[in-house]
N, C-alpha and C. Protein backbone atom coordinates (compact mmCIF):
# COMPACT_ATOMS: atom_id res chain seq x y z
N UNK A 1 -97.93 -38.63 102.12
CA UNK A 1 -96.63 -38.07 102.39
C UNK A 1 -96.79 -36.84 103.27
N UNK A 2 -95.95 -36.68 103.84
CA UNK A 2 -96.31 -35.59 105.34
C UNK A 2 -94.64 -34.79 105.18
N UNK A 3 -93.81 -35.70 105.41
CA UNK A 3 -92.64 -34.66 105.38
C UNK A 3 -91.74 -35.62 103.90
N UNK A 4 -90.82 -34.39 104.03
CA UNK A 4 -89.77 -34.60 103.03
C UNK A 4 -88.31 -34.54 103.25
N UNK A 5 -87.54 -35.18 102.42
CA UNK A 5 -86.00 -35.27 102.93
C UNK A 5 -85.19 -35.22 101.96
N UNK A 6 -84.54 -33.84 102.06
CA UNK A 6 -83.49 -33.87 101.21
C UNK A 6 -81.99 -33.85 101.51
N UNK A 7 -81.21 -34.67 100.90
CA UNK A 7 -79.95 -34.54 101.54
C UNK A 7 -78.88 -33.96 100.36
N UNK A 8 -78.17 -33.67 101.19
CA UNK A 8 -77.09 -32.37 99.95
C UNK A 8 -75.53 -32.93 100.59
N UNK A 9 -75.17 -34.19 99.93
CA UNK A 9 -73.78 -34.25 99.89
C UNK A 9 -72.09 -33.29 99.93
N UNK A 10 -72.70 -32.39 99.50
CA UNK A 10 -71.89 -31.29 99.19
C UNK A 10 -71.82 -29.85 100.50
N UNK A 11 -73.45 -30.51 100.58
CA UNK A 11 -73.54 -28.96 101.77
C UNK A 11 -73.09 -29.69 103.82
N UNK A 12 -71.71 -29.21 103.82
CA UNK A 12 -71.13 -30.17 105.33
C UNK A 12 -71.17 -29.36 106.32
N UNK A 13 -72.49 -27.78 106.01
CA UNK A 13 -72.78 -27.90 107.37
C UNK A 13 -74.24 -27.79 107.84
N UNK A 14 -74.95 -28.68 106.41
CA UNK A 14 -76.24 -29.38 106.97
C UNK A 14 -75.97 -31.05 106.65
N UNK A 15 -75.25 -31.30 107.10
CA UNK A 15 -74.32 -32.56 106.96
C UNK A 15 -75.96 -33.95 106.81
N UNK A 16 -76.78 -34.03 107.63
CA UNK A 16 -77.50 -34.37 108.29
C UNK A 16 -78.85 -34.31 107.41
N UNK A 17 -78.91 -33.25 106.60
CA UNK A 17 -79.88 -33.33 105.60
C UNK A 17 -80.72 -32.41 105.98
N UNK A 18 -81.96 -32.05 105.06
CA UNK A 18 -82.78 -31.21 105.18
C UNK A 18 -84.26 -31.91 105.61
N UNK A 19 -85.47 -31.51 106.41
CA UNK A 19 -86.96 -32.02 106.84
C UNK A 19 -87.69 -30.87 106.46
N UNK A 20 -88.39 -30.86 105.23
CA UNK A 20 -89.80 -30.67 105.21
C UNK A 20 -91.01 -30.88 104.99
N UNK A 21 -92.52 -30.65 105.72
CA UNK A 21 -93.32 -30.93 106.34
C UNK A 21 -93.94 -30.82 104.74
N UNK A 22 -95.01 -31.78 104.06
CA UNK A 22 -96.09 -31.52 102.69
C UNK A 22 -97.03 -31.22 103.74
N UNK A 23 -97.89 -30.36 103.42
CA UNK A 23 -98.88 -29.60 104.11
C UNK A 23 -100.43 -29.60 103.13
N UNK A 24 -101.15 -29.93 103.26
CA UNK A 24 -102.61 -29.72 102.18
C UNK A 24 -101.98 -29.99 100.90
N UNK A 25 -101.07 -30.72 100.56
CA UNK A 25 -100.22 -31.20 99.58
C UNK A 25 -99.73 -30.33 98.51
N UNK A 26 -98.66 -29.19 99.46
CA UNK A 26 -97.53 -28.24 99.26
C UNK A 26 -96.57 -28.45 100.17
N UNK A 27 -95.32 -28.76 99.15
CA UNK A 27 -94.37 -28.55 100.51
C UNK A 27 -93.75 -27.41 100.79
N UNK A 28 -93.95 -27.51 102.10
CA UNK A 28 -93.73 -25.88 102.74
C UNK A 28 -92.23 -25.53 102.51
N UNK A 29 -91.89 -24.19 102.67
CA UNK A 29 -90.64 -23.80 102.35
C UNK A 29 -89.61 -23.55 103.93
N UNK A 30 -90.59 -23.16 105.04
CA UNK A 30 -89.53 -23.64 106.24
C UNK A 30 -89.31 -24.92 106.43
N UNK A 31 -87.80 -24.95 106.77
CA UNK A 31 -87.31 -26.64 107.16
C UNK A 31 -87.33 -26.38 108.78
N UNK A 32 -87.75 -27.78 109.27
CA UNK A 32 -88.31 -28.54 110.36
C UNK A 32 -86.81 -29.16 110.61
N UNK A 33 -86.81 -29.04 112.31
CA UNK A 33 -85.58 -29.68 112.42
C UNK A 33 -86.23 -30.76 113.38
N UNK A 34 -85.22 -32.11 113.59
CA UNK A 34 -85.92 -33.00 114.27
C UNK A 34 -86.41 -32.80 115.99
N UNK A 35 -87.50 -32.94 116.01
CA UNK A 35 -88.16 -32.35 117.68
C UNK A 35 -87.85 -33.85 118.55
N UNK A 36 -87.35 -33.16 119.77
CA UNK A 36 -87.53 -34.36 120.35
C UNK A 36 -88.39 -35.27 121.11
N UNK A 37 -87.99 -36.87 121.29
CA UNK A 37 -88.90 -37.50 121.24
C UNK A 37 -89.91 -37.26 121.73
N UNK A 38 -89.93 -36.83 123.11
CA UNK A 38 -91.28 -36.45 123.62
C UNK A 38 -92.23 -35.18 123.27
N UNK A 39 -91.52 -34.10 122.27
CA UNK A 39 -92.29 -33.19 122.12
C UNK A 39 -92.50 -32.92 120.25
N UNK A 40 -93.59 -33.74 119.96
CA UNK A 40 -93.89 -33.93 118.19
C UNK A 40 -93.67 -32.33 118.18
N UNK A 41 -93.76 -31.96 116.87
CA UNK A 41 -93.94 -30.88 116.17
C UNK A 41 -95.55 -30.92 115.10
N UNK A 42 -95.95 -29.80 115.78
CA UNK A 42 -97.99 -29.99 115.91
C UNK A 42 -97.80 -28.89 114.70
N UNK A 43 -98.43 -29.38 113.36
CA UNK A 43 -98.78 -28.16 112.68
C UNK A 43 -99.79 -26.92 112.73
N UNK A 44 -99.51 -25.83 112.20
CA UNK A 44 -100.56 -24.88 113.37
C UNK A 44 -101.94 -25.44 112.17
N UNK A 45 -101.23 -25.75 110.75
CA UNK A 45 -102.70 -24.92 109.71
C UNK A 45 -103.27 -26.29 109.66
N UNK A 46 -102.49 -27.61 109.17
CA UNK A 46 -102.91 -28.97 109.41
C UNK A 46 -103.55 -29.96 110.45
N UNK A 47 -103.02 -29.22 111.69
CA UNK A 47 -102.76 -29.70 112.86
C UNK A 47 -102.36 -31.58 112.92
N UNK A 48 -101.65 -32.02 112.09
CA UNK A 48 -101.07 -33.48 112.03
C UNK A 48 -99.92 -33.12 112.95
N UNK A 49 -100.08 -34.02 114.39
CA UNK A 49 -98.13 -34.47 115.12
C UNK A 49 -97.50 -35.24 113.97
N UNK A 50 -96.10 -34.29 114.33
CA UNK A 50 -94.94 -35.08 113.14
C UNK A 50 -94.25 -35.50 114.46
N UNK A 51 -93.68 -36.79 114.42
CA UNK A 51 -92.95 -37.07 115.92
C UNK A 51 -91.82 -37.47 115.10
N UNK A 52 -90.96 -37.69 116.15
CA UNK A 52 -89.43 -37.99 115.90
C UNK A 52 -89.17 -39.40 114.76
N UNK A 53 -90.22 -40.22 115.40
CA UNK A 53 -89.57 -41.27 114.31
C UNK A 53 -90.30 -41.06 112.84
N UNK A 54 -91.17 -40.48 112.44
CA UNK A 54 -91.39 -39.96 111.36
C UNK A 54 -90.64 -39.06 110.61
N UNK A 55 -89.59 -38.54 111.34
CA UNK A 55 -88.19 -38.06 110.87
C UNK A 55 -87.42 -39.04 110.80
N UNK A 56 -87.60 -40.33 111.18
CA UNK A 56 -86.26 -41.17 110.85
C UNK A 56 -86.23 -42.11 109.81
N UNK A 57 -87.96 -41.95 109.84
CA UNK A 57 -88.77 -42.79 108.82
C UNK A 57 -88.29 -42.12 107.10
N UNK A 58 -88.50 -40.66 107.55
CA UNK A 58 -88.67 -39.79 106.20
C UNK A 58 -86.96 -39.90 105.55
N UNK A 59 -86.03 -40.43 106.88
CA UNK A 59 -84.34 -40.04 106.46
C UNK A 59 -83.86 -41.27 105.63
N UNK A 60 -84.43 -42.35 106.30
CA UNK A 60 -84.14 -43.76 105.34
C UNK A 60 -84.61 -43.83 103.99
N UNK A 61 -85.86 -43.10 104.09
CA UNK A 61 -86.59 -43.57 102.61
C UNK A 61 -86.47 -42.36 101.80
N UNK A 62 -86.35 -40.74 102.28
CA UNK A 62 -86.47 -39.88 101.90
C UNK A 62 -87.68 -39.26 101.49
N UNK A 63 -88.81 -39.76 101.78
CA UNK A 63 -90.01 -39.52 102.01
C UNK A 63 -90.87 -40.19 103.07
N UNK A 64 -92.19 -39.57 103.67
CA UNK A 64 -92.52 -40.24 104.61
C UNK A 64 -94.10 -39.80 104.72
């Protein structure tokens, strides 16, 4: 598992849900917003690319 997805029905103006990154298997407390396609989001301490469809991956299933 690499990122995480939480979605908050209630909260309409993160309508869209929340992305964060599990890191050395902690999940981090800044949320990741989705990068686009051509430019992943490179972790500095992990260094794993999170690319876009691994955000779309993580939104369907809520984990990824």
């Amino acid at each position: 598992m690499i990122l995480k997805y939480e979605s908050d029905v209630l909260d309409h103006e993160h309508a869209r849900g929340h992305f964060y990154h599990v890191c050395q298997g902690r999940i981090q407390e800044e949320e990741l917003s989705i990068p686009s396609p051509d430019q992943p989001y490179e972790c500095p301490v992990c260094g794993i690319d999170l690319e876009y469809e691994d955000f779309l991956l993580a939104q369907r299933r809520g984990w990824a």
